[in-house]
C-alpha atoms as a PDB file:
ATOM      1  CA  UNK A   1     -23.168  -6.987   1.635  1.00  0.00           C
ATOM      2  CA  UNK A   2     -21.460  -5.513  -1.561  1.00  0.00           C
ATOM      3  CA  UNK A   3     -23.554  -2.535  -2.948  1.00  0.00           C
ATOM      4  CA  UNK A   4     -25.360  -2.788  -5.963  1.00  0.00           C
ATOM      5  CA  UNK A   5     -23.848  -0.640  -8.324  1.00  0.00           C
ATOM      6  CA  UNK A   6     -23.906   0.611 -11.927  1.00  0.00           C
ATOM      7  CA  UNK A   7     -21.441  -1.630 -14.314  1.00  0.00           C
ATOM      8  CA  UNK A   8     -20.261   1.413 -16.347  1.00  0.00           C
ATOM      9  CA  UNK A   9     -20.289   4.486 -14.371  1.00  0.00           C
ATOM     10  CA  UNK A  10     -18.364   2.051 -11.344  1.00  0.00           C
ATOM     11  CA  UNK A  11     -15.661   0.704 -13.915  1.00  0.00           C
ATOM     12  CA  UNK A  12     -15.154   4.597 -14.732  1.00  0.00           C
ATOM     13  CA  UNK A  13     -15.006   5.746 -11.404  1.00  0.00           C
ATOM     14  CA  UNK A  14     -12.867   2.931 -10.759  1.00  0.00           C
ATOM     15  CA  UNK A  15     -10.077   2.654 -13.488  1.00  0.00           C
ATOM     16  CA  UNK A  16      -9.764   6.284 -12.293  1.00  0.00           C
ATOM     17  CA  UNK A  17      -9.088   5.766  -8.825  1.00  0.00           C
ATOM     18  CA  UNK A  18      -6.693   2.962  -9.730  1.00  0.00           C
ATOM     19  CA  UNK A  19      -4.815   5.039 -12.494  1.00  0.00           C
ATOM     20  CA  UNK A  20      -4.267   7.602  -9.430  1.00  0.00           C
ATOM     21  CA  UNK A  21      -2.662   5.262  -7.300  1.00  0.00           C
ATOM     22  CA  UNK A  22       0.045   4.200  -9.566  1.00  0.00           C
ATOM     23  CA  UNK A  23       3.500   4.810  -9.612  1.00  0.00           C
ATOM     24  CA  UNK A  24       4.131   8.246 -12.796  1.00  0.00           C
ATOM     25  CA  UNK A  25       6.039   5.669 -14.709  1.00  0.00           C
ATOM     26  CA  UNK A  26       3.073   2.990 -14.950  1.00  0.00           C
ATOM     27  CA  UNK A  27       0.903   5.374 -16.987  1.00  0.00           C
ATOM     28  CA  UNK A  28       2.253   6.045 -20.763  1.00  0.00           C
ATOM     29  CA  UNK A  29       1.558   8.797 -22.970  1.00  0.00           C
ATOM     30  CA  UNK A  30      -1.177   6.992 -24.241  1.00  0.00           C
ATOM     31  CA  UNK A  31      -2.947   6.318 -21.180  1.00  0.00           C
ATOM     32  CA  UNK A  32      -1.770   2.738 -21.385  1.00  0.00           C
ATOM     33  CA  UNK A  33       0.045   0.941 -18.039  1.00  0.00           C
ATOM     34  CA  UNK A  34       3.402   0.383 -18.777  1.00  0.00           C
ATOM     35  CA  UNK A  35       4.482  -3.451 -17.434  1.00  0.00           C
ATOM     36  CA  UNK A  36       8.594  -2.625 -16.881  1.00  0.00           C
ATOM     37  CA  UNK A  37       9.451  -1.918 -13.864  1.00  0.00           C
ATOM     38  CA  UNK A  38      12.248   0.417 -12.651  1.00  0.00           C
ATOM     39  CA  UNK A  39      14.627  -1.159 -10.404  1.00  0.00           C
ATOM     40  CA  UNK A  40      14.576   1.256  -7.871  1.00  0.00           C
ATOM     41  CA  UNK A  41      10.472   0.638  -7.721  1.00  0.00           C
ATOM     42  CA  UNK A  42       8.994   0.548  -4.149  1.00  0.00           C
ATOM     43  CA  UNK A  43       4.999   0.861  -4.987  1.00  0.00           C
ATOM     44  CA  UNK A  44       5.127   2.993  -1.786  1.00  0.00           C
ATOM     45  CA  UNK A  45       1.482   3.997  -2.716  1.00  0.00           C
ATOM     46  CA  UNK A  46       0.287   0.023  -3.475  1.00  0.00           C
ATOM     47  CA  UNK A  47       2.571  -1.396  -1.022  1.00  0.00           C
ATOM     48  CA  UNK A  48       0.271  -1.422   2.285  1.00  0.00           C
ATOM     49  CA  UNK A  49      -2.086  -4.009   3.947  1.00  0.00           C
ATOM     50  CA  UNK A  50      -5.853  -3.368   5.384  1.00  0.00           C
ATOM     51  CA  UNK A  51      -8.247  -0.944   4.393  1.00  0.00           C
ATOM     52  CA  UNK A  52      -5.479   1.585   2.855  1.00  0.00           C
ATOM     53  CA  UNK A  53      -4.081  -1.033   0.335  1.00  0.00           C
ATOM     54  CA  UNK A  54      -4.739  -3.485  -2.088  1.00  0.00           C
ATOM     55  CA  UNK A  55      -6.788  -5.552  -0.491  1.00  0.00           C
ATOM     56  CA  UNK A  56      -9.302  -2.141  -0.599  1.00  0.00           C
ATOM     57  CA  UNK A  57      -8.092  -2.766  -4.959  1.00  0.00           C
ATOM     58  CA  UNK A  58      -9.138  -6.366  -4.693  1.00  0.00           C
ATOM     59  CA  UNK A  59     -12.673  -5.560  -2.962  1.00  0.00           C
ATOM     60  CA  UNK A  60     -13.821  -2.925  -5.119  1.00  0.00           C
ATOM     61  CA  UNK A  61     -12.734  -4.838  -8.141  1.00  0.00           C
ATOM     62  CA  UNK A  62     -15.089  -7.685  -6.999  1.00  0.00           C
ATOM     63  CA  UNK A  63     -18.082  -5.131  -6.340  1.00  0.00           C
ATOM     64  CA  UNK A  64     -17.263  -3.989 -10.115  1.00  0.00           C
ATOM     65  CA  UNK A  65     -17.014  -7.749 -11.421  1.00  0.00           C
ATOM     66  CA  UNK A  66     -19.848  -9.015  -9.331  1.00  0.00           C
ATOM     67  CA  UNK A  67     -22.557  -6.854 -11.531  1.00  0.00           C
ATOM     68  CA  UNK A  68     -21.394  -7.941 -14.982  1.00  0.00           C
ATOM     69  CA  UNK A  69     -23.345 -10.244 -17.466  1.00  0.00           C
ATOM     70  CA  UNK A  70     -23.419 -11.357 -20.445  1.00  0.00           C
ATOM     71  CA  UNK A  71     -24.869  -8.593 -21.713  1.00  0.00           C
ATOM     72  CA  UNK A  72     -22.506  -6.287 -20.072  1.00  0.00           C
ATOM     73  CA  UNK A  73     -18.909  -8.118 -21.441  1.00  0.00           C
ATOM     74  CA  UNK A  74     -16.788  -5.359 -19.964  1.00  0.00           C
ATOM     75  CA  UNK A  75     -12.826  -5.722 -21.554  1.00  0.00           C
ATOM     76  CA  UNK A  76     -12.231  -3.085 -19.171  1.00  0.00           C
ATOM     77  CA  UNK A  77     -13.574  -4.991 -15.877  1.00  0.00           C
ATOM     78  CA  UNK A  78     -11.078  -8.289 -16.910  1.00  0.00           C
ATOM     79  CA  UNK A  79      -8.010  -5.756 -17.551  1.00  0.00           C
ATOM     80  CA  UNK A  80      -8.150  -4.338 -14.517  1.00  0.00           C
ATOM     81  CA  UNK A  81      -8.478  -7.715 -12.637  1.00  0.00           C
ATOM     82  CA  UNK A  82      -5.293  -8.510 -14.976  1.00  0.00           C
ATOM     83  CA  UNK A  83      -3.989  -5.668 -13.609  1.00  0.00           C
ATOM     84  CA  UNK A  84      -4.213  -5.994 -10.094  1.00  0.00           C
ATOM     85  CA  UNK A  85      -2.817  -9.244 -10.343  1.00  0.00           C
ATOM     86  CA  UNK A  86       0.255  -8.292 -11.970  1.00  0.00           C
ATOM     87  CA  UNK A  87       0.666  -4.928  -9.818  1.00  0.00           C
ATOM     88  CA  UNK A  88       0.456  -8.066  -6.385  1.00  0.00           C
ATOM     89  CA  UNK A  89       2.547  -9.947  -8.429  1.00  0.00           C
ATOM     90  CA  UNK A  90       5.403  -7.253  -8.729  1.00  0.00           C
ATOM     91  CA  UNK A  91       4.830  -6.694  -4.978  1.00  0.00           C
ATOM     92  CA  UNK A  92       5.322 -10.295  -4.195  1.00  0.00           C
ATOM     93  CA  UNK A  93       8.534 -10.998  -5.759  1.00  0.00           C
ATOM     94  CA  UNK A  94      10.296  -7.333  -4.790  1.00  0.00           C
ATOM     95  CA  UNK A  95       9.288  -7.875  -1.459  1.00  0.00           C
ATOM     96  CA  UNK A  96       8.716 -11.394  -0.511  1.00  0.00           C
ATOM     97  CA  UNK A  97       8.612 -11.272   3.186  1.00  0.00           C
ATOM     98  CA  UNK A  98       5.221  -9.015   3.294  1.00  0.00           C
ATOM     99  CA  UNK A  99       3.574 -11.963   1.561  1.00  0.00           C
ATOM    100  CA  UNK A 100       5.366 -14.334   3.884  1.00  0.00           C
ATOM    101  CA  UNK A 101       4.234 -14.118   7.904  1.00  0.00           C
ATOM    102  CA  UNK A 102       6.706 -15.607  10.467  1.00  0.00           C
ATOM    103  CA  UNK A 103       5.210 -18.331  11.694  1.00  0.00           C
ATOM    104  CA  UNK A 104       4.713 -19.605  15.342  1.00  0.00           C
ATOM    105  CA  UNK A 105       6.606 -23.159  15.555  1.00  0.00           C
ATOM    106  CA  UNK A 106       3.555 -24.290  18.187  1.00  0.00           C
ATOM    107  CA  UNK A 107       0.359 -22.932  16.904  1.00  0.00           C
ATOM    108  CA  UNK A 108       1.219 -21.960  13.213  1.00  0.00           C
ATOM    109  CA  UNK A 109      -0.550 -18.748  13.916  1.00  0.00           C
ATOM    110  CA  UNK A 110       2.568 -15.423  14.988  1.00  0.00           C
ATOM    111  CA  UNK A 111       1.336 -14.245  18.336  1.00  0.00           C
ATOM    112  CA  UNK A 112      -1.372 -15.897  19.636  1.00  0.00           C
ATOM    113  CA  UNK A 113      -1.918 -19.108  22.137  1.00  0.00           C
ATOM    114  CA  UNK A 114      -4.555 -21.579  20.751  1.00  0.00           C
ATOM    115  CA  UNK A 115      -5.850 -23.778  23.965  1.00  0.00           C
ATOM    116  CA  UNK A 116      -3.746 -26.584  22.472  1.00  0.00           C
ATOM    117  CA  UNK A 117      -0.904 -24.955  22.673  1.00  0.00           C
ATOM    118  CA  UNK A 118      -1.394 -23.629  26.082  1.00  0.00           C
ATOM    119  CA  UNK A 119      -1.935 -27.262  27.180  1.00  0.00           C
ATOM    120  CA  UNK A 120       1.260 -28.143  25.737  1.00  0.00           C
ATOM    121  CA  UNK A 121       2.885 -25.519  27.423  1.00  0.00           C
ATOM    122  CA  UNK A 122       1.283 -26.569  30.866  1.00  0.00           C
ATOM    123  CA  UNK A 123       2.729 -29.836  30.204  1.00  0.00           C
ATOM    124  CA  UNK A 124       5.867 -29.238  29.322  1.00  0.00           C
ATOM    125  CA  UNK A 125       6.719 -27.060  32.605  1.00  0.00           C
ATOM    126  CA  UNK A 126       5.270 -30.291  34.964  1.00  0.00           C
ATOM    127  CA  UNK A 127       7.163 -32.252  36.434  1.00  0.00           C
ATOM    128  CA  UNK A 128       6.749 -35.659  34.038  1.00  0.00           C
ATOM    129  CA  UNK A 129       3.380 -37.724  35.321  1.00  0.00           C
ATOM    130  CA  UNK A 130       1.758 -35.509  37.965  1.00  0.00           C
ATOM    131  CA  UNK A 131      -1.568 -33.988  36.973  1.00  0.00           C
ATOM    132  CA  UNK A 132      -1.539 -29.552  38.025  1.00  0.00           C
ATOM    133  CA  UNK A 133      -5.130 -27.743  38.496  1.00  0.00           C
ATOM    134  CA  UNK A 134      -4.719 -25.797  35.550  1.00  0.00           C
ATOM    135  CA  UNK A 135      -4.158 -29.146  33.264  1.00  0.00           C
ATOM    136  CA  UNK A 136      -6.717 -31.116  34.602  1.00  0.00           C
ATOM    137  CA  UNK A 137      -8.961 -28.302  34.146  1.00  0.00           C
ATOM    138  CA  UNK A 138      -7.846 -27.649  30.619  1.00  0.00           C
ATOM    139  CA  UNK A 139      -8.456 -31.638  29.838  1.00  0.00           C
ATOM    140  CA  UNK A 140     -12.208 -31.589  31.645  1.00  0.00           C
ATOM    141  CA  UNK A 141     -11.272 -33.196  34.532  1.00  0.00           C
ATOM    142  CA  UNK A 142     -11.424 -30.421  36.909  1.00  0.00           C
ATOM    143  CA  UNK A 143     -13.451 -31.974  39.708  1.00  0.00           C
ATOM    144  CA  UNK A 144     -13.037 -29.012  42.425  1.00  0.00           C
ATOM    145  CA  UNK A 145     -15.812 -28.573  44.958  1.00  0.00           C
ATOM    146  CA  UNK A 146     -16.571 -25.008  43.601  1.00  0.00           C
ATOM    147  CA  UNK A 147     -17.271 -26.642  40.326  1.00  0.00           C
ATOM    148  CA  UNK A 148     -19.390 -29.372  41.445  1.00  0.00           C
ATOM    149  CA  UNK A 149     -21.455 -26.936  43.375  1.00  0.00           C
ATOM    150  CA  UNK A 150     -21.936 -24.687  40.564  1.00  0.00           C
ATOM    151  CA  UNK A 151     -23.657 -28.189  38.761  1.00  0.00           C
ATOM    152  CA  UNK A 152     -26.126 -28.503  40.970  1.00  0.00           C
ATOM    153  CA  UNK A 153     -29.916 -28.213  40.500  1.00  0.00           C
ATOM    154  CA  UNK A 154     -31.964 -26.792  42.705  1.00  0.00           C
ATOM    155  CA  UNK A 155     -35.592 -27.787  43.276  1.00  0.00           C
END
């Protein structure tokens, strides 16, 4: 559950936090972001996944936008969601291959076995038309004694 939290004093505490995690050139004289990047940029600081990252940016900017209303318009909430989005959009096209996961030519998912996939694995390493244990188990049709005992009801 998001906390419930002050519109004003959040967006403050927030747009300060932010402003600290950005790169010296990003912040002009003015206090304004500056939207050029230097070549050489690697957002070292933004650059990271999980709880250390922006995806950390992205959920505290929802607790922030969550509490506005009408009544509380904040210019300041929607620039900083314009923001974000343009400091993940920088990140994207420098570095292309964090946004982009290998993926796993069976299961579509890098590094882990779905039951499908094991199942076409099983198959694949039979000999063509004969039924193993560990298939026939993985289809339902397991039809060991242990098994059928374990079915029974007892009276």
């Amino acid at each position: 559950m998001p906390p419930d939290v002050d519109a004003e004093k959040y967006g403050s505490s927030f747009m300060a936090w932010w402003l600290a995690l950005q790169p010296e050139w990003r912040i002009a004289d003015d206090g304004s972001f500056n939207y050029e990047v230097p070549k050489d940029e690697e957002w070292l600081v933004l650059r990271k996944g999980g709880a250390a990252g922006l995806y950390t940016a992205v959920v505290a900017l929802s607790w922030w936008v969550r509490v506005l209303t009408p009544e509380i318009a904040s210019f300041r909430a929607w620039g900083a969601v314009n923001d974000v989005r343009w400091v993940i959009e920088q990140i994207s096209m420098k570095f292309p291959s964090a946004s982009k996961k290998p993926q796993c030519k069976d299961s579509g998912r890098l590094g882990k076995s779905t039951p499908a996939s094991k199942k076409r694995q099983l198959e694949d390493s039979r000999p063509s038309g004969k039924s193993t244990p560990a298939t026939k188990k993985l289809r339902g049709e397991d039809s060991s004694p242990l098994d059928k005992s374990k079915k029974k009801r007892y009276v």
